[in-house]
PDB file of N, CA and C in Angstrom:
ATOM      1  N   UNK A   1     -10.311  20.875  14.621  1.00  0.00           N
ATOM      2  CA  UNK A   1      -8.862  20.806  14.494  1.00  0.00           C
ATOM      3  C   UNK A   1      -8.169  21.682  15.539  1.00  0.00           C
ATOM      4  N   UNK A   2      -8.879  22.903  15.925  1.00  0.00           N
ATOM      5  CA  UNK A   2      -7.758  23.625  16.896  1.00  0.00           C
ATOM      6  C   UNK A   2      -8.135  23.339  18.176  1.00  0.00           C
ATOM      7  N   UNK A   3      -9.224  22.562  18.578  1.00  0.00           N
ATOM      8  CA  UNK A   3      -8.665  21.349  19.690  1.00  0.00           C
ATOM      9  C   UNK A   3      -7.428  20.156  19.669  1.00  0.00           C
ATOM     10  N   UNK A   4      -7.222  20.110  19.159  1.00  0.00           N
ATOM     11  CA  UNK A   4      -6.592  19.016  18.495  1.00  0.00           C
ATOM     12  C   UNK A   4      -4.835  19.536  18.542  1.00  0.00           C
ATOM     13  N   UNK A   5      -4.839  21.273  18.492  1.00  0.00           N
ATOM     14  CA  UNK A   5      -4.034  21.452  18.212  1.00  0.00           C
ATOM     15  C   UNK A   5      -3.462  21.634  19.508  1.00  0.00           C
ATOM     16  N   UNK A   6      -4.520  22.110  20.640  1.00  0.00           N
ATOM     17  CA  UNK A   6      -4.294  22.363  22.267  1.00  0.00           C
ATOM     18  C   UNK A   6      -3.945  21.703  22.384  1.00  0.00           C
ATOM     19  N   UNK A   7      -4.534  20.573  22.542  1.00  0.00           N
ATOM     20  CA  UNK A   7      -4.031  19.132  23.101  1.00  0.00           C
ATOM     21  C   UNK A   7      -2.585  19.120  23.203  1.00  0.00           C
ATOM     22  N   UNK A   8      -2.320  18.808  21.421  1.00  0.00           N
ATOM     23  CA  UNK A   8      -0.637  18.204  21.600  1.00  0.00           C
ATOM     24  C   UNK A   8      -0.198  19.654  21.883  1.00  0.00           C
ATOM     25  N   UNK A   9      -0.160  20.776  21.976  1.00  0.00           N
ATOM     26  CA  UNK A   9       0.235  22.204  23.057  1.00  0.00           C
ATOM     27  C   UNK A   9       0.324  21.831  23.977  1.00  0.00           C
ATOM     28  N   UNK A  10      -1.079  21.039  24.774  1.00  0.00           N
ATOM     29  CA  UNK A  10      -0.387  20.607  26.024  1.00  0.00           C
ATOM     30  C   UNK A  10       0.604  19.483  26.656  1.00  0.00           C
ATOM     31  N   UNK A  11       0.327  18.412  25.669  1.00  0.00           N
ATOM     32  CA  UNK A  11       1.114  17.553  25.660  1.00  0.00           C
ATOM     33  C   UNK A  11       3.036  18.071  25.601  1.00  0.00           C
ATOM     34  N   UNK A  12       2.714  18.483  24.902  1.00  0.00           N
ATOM     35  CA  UNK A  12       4.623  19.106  24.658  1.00  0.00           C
ATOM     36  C   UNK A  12       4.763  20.209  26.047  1.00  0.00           C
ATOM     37  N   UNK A  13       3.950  20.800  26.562  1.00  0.00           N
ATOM     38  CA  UNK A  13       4.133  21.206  27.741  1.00  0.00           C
ATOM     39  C   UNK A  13       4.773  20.154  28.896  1.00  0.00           C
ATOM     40  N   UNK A  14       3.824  18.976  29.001  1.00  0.00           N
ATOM     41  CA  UNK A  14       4.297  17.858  29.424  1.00  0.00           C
ATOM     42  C   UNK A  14       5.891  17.607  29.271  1.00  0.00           C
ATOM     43  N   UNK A  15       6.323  17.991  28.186  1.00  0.00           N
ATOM     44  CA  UNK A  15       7.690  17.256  27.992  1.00  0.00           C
ATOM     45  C   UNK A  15       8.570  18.556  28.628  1.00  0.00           C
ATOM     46  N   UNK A  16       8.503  19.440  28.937  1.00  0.00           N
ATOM     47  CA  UNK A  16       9.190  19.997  29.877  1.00  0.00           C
ATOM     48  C   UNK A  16       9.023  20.452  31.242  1.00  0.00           C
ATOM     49  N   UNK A  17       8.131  19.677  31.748  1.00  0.00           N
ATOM     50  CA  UNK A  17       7.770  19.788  33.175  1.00  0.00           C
ATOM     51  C   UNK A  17       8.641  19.532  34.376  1.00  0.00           C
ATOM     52  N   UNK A  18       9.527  18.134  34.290  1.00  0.00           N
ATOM     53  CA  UNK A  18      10.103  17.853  35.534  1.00  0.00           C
ATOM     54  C   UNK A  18      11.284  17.101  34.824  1.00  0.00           C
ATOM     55  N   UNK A  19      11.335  16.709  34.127  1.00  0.00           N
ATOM     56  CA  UNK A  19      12.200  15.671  34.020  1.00  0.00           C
ATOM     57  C   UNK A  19      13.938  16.285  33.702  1.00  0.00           C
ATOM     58  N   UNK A  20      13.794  17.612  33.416  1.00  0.00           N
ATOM     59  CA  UNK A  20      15.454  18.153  33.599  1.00  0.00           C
ATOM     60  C   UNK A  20      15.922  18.154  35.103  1.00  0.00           C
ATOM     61  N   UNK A  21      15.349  18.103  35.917  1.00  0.00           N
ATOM     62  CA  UNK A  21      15.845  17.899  37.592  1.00  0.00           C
ATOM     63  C   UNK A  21      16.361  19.262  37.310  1.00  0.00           C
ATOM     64  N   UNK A  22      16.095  20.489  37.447  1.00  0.00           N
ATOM     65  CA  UNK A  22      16.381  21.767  37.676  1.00  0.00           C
ATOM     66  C   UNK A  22      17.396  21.939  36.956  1.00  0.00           C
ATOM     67  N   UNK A  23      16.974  21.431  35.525  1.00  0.00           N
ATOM     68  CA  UNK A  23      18.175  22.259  34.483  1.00  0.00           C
ATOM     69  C   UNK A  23      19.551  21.535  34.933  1.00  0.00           C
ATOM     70  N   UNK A  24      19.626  20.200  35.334  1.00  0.00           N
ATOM     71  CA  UNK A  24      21.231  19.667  36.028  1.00  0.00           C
ATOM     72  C   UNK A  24      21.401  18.639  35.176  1.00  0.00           C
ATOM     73  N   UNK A  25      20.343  17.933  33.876  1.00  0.00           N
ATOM     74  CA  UNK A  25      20.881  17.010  33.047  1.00  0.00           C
ATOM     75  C   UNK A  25      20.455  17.296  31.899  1.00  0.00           C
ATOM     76  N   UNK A  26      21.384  17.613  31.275  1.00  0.00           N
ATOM     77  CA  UNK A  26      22.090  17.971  29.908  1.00  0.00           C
ATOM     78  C   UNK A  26      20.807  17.429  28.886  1.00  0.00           C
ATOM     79  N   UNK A  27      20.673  16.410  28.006  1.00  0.00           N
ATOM     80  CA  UNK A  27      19.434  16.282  26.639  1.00  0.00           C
ATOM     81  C   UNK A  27      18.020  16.628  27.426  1.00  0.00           C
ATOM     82  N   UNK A  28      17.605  16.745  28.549  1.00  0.00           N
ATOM     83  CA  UNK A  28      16.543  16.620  29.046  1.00  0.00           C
ATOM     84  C   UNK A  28      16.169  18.673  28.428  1.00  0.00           C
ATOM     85  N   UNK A  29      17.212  19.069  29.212  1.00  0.00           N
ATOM     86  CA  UNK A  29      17.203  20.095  29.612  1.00  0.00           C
ATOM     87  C   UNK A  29      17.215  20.973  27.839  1.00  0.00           C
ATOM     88  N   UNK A  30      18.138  20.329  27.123  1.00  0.00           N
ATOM     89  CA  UNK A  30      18.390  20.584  25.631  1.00  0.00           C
ATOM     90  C   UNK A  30      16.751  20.493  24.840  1.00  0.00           C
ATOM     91  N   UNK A  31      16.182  19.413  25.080  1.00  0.00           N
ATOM     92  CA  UNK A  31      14.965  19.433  24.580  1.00  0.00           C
ATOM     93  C   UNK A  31      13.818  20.303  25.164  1.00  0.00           C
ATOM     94  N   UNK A  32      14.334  21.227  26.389  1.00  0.00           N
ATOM     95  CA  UNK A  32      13.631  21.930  27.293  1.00  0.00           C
ATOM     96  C   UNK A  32      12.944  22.718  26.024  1.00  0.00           C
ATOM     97  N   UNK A  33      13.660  23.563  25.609  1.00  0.00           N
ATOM     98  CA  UNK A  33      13.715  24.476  24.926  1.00  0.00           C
ATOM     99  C   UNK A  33      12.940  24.442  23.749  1.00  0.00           C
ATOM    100  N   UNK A  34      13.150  23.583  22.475  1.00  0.00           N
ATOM    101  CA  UNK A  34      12.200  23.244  21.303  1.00  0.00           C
ATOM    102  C   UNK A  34      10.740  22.877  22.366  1.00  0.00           C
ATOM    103  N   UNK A  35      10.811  21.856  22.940  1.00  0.00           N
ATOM    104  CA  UNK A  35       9.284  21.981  24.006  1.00  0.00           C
ATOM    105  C   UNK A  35       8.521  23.499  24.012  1.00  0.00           C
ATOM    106  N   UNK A  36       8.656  24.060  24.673  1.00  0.00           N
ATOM    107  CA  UNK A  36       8.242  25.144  25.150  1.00  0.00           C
ATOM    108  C   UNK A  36       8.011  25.710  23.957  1.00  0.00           C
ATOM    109  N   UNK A  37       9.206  25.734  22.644  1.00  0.00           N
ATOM    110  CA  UNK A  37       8.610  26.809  21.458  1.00  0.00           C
ATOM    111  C   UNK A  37       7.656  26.189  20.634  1.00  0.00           C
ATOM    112  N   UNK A  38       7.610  24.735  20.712  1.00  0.00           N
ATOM    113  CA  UNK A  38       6.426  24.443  20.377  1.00  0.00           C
ATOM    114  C   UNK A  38       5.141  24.275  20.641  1.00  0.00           C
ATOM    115  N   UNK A  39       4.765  24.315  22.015  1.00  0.00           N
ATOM    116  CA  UNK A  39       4.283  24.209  23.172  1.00  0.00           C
ATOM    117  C   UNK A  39       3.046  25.944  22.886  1.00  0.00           C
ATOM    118  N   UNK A  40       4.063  26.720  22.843  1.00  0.00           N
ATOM    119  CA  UNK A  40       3.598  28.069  22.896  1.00  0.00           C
ATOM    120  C   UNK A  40       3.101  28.487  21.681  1.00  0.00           C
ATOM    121  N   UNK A  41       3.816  28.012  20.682  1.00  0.00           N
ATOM    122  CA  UNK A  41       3.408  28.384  19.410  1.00  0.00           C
ATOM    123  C   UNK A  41       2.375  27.780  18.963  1.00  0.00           C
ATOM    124  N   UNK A  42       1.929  26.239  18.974  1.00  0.00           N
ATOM    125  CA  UNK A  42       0.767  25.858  19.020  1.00  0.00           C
ATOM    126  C   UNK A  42      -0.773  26.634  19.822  1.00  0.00           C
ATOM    127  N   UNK A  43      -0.440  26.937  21.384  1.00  0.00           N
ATOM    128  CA  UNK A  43      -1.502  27.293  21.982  1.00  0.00           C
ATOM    129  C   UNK A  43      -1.908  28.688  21.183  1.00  0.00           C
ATOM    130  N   UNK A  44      -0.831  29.319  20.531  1.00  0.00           N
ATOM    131  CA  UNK A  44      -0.986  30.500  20.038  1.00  0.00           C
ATOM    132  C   UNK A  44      -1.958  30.569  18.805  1.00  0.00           C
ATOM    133  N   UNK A  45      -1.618  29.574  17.802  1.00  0.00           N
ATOM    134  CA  UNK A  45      -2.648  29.360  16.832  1.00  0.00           C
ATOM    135  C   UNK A  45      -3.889  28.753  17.262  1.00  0.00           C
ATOM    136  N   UNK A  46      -4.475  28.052  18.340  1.00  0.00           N
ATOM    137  CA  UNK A  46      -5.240  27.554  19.003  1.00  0.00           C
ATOM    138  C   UNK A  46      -6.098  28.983  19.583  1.00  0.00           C
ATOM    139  N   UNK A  47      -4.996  29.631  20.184  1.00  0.00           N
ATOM    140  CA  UNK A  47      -6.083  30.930  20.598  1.00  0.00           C
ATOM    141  C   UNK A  47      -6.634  31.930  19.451  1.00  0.00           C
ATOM    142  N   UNK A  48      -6.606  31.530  18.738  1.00  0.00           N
ATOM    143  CA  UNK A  48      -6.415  32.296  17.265  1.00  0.00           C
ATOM    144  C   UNK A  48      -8.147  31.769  16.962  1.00  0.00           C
ATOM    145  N   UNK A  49      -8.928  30.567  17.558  1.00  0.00           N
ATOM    146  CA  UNK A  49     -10.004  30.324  17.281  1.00  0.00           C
ATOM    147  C   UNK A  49     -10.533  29.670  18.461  1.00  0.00           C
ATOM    148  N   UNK A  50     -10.032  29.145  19.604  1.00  0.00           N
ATOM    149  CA  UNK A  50     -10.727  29.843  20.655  1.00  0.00           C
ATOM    150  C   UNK A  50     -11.009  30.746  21.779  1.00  0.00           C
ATOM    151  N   UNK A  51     -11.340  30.770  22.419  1.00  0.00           N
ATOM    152  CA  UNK A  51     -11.876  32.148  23.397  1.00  0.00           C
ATOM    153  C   UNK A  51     -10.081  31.918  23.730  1.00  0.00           C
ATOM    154  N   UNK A  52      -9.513  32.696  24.381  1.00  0.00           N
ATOM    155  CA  UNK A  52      -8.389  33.085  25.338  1.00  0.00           C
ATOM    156  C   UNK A  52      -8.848  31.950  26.778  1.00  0.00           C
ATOM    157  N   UNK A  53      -9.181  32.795  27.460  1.00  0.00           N
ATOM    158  CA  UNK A  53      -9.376  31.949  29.014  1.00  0.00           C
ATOM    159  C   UNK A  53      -9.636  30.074  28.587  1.00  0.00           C
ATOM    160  N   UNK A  54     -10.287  29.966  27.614  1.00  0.00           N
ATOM    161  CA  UNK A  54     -10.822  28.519  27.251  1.00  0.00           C
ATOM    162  C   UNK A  54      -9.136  27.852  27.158  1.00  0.00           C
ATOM    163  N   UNK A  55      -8.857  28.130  25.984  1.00  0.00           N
ATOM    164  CA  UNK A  55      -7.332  27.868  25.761  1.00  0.00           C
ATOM    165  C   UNK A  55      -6.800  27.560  26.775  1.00  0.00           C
ATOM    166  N   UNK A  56      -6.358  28.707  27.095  1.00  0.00           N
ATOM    167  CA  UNK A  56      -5.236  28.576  28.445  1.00  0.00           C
ATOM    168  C   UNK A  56      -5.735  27.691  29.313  1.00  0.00           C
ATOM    169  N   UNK A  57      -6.668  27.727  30.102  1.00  0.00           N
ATOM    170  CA  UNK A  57      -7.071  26.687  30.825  1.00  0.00           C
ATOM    171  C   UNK A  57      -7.013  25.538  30.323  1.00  0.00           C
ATOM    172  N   UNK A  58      -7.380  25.047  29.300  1.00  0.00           N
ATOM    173  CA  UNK A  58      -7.493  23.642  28.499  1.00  0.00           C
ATOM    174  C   UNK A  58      -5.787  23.208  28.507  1.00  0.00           C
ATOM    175  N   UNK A  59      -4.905  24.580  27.887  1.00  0.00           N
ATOM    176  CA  UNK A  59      -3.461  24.277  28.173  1.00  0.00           C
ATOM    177  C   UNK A  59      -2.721  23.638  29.017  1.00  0.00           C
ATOM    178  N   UNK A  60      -3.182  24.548  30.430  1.00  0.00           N
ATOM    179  CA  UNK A  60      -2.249  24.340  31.635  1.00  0.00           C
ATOM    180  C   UNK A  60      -2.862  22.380  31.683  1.00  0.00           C
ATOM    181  N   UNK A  61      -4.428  22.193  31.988  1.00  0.00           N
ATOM    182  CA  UNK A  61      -4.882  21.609  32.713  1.00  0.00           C
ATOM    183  C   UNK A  61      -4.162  20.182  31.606  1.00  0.00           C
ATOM    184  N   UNK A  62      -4.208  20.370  30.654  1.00  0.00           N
ATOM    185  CA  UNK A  62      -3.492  18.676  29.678  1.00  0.00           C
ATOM    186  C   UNK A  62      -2.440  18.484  30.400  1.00  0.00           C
ATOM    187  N   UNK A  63      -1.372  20.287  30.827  1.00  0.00           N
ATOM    188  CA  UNK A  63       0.206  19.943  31.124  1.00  0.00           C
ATOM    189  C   UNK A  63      -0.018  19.300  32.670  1.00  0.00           C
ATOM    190  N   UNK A  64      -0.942  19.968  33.366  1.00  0.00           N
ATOM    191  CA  UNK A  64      -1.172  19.070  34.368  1.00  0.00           C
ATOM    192  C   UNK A  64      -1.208  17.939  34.924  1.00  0.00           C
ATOM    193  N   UNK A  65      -2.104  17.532  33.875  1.00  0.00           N
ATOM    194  CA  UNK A  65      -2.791  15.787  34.097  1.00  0.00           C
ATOM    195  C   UNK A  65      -2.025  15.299  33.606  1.00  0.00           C
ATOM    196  N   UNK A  66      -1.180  15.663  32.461  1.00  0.00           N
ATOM    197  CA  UNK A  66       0.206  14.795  31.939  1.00  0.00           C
ATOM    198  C   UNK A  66       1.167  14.670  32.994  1.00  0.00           C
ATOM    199  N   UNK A  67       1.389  15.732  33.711  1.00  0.00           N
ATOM    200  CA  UNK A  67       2.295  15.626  34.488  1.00  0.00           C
ATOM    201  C   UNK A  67       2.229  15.102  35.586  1.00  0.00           C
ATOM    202  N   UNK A  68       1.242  14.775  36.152  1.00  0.00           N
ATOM    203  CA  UNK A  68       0.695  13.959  37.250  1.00  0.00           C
ATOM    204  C   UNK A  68       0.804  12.246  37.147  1.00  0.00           C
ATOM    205  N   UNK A  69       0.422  12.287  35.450  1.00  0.00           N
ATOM    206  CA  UNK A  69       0.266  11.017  35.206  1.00  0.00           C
ATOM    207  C   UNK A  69       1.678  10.824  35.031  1.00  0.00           C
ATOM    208  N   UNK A  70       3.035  11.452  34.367  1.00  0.00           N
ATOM    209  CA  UNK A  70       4.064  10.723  34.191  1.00  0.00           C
ATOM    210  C   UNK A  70       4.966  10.904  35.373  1.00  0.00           C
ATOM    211  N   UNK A  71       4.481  11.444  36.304  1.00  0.00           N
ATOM    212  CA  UNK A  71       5.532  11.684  38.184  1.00  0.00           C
ATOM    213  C   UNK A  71       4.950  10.408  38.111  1.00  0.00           C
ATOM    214  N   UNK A  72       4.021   9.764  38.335  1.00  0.00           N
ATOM    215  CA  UNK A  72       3.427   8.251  38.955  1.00  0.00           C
ATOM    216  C   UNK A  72       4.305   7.642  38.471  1.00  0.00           C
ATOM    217  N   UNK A  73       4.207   7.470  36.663  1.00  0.00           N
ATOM    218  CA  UNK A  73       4.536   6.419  35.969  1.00  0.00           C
ATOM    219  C   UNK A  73       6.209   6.696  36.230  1.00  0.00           C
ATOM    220  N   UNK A  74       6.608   7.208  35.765  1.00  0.00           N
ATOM    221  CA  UNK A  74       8.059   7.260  35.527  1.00  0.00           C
ATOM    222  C   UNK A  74       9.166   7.725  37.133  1.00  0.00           C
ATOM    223  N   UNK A  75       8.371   8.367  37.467  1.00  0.00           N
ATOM    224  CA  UNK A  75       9.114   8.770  39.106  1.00  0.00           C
ATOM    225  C   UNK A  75       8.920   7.676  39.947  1.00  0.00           C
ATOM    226  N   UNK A  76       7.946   7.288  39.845  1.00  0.00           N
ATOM    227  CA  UNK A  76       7.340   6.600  41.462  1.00  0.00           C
ATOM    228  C   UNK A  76       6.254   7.778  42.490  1.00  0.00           C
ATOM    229  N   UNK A  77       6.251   8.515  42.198  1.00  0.00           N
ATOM    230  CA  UNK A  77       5.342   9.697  42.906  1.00  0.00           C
ATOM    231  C   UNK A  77       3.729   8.469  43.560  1.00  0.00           C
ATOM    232  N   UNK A  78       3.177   9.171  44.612  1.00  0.00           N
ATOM    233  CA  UNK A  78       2.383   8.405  45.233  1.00  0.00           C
ATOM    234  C   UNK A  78       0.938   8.808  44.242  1.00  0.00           C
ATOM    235  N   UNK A  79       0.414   7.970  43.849  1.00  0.00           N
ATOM    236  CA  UNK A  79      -0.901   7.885  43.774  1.00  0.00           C
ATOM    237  C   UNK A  79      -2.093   7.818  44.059  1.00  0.00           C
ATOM    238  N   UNK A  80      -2.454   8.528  45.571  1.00  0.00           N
ATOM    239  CA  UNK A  80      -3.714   8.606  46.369  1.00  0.00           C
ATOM    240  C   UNK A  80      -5.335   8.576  45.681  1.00  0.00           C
ATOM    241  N   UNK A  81      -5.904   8.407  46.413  1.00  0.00           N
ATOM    242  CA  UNK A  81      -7.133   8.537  45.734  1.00  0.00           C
ATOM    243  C   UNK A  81      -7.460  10.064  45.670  1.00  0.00           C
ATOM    244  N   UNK A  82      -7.294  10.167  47.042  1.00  0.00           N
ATOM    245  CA  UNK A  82      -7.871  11.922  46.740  1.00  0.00           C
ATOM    246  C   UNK A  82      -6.692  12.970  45.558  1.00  0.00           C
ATOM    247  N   UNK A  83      -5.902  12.632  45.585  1.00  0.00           N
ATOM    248  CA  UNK A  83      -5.124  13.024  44.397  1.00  0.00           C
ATOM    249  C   UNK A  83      -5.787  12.657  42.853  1.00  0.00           C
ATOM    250  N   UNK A  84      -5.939  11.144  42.535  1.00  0.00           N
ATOM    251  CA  UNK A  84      -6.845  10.872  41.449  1.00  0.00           C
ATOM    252  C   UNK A  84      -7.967  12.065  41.280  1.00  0.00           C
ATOM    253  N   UNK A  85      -9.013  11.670  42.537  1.00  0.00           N
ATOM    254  CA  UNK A  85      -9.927  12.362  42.824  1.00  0.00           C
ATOM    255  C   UNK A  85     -10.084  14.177  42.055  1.00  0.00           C
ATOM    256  N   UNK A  86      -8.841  14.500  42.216  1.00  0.00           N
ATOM    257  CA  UNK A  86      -8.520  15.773  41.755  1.00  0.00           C
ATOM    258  C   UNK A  86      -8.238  16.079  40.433  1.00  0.00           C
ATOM    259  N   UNK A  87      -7.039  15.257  40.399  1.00  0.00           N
ATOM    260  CA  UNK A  87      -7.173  15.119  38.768  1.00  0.00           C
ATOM    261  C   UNK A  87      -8.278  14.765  37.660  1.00  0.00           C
ATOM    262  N   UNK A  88      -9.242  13.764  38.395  1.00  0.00           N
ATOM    263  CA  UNK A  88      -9.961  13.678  37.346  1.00  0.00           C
ATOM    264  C   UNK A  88     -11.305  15.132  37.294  1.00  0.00           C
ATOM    265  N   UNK A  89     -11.254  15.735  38.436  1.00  0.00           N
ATOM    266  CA  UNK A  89     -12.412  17.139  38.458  1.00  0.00           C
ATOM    267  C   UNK A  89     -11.555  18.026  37.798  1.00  0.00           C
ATOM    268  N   UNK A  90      -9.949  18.029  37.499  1.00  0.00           N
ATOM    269  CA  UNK A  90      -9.582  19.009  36.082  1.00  0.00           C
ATOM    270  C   UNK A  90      -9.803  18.097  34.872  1.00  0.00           C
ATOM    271  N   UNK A  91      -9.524  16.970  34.387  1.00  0.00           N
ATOM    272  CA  UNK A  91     -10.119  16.409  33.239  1.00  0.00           C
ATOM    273  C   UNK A  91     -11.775  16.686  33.105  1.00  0.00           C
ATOM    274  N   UNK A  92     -12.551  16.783  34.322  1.00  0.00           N
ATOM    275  CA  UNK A  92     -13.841  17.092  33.931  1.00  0.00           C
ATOM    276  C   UNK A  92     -14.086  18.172  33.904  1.00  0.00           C
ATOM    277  N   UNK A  93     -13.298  19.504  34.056  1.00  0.00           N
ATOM    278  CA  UNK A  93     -12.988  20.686  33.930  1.00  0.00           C
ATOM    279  C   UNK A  93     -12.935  20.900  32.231  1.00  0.00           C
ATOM    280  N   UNK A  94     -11.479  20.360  31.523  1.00  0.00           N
ATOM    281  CA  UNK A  94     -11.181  20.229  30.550  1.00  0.00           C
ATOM    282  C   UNK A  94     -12.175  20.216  29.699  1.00  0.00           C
ATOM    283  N   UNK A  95     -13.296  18.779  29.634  1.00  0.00           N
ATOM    284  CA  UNK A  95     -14.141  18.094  28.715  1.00  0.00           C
ATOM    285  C   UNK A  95     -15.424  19.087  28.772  1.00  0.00           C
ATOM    286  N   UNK A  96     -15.485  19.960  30.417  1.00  0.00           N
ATOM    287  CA  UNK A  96     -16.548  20.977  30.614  1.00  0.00           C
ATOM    288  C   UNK A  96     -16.386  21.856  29.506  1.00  0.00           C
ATOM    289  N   UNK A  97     -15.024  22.418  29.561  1.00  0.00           N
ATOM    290  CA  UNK A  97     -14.460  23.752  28.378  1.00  0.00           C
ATOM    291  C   UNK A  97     -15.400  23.188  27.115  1.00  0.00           C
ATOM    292  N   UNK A  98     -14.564  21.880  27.170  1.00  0.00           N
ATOM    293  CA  UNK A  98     -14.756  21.419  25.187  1.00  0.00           C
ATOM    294  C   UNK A  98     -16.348  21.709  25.050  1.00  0.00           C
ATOM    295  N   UNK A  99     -17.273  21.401  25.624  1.00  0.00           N
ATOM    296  CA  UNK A  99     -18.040  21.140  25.532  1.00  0.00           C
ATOM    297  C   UNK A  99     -19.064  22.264  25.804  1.00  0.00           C
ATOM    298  N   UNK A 100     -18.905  23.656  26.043  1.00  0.00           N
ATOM    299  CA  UNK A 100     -19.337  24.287  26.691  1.00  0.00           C
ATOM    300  C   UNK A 100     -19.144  25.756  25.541  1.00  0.00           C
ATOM    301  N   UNK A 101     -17.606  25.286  24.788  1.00  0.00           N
ATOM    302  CA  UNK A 101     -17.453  26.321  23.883  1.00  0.00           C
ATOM    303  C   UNK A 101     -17.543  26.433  22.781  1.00  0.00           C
ATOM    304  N   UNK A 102     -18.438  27.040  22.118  1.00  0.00           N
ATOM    305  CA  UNK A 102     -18.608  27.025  20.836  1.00  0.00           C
ATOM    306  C   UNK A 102     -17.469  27.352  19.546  1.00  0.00           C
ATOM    307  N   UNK A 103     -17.853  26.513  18.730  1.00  0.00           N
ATOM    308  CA  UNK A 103     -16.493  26.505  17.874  1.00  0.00           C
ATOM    309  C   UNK A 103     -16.339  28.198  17.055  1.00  0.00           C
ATOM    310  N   UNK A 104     -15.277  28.768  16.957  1.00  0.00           N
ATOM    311  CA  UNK A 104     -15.126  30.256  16.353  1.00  0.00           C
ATOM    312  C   UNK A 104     -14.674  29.937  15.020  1.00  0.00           C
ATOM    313  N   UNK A 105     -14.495  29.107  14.614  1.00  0.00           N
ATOM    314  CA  UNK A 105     -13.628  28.878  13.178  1.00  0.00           C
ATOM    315  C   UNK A 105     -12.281  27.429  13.414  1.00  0.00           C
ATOM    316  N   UNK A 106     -11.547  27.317  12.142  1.00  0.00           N
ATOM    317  CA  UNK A 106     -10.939  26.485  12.017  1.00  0.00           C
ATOM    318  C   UNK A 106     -10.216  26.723  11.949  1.00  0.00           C
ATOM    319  N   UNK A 107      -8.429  25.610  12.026  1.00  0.00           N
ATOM    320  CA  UNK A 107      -7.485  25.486  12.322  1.00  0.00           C
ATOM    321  C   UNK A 107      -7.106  26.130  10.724  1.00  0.00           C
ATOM    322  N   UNK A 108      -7.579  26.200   9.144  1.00  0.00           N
ATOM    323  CA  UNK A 108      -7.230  26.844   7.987  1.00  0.00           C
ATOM    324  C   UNK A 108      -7.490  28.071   8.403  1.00  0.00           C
ATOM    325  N   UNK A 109      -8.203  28.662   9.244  1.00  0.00           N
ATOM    326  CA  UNK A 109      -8.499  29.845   8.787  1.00  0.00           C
ATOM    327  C   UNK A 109      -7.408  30.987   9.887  1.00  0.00           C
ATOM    328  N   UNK A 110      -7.049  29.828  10.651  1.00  0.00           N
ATOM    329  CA  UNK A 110      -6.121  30.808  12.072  1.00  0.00           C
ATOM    330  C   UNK A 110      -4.916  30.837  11.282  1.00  0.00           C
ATOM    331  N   UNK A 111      -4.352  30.186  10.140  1.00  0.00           N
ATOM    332  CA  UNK A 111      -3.025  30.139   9.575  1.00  0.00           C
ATOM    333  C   UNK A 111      -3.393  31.298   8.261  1.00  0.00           C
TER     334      UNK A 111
END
């Protein structure tokens, strides 16, 4: 479960990455805010059962690849291979963590 919980941590990271255009449009920018406190507060109970460095890394790298993937989709941003290329050696980064770290306890016991 407190994979589970990174994840959507990182995912909601995702939702405040780019899309306020530097704080210049108004609901984007409004939802900035709940993002981030949820965003943080999740990774927080997440680090609560795994290692620190695991976390965070697992964090940034979801807000990453989310964010890579929705500049393509929703911007138009270019899609190179060697860009793919990259992204997918942090997803295999990511799945390295999962897989590499042993579980410390559960998502009941960090609350």
């Amino acid at each position: 479960m407190n994979w589970a919980i990174l994840i959507v941590a990182g995912i909601f990271e995702v939702g405040w990455a780019k899309y306020t255009e530097g704080f210049t449009r108004l609901w984007p920018s409004v939802w900035t805010v709940p993002a981030m406190i949820i965003s943080f507060g999740l990774l927080g109970i997440a680090m609560k059962t795994l290692p620190v460095g695991t976390a965070y890394s697992v964090w940034v790298g979801v807000g990453a690849v989310g964010t890579v993937v929705l500049a393509i989709v929703l911007f138009g941003e270019s899609a190179s291979v060697p860009q793919m290329m990259s992204v997918a050696l942090v997803v295999a980064g990511i799945v390295g963590l999962k897989l590499s770290t042993p579980e410390t306890g559960t998502c009941l016991e960090a609350l």
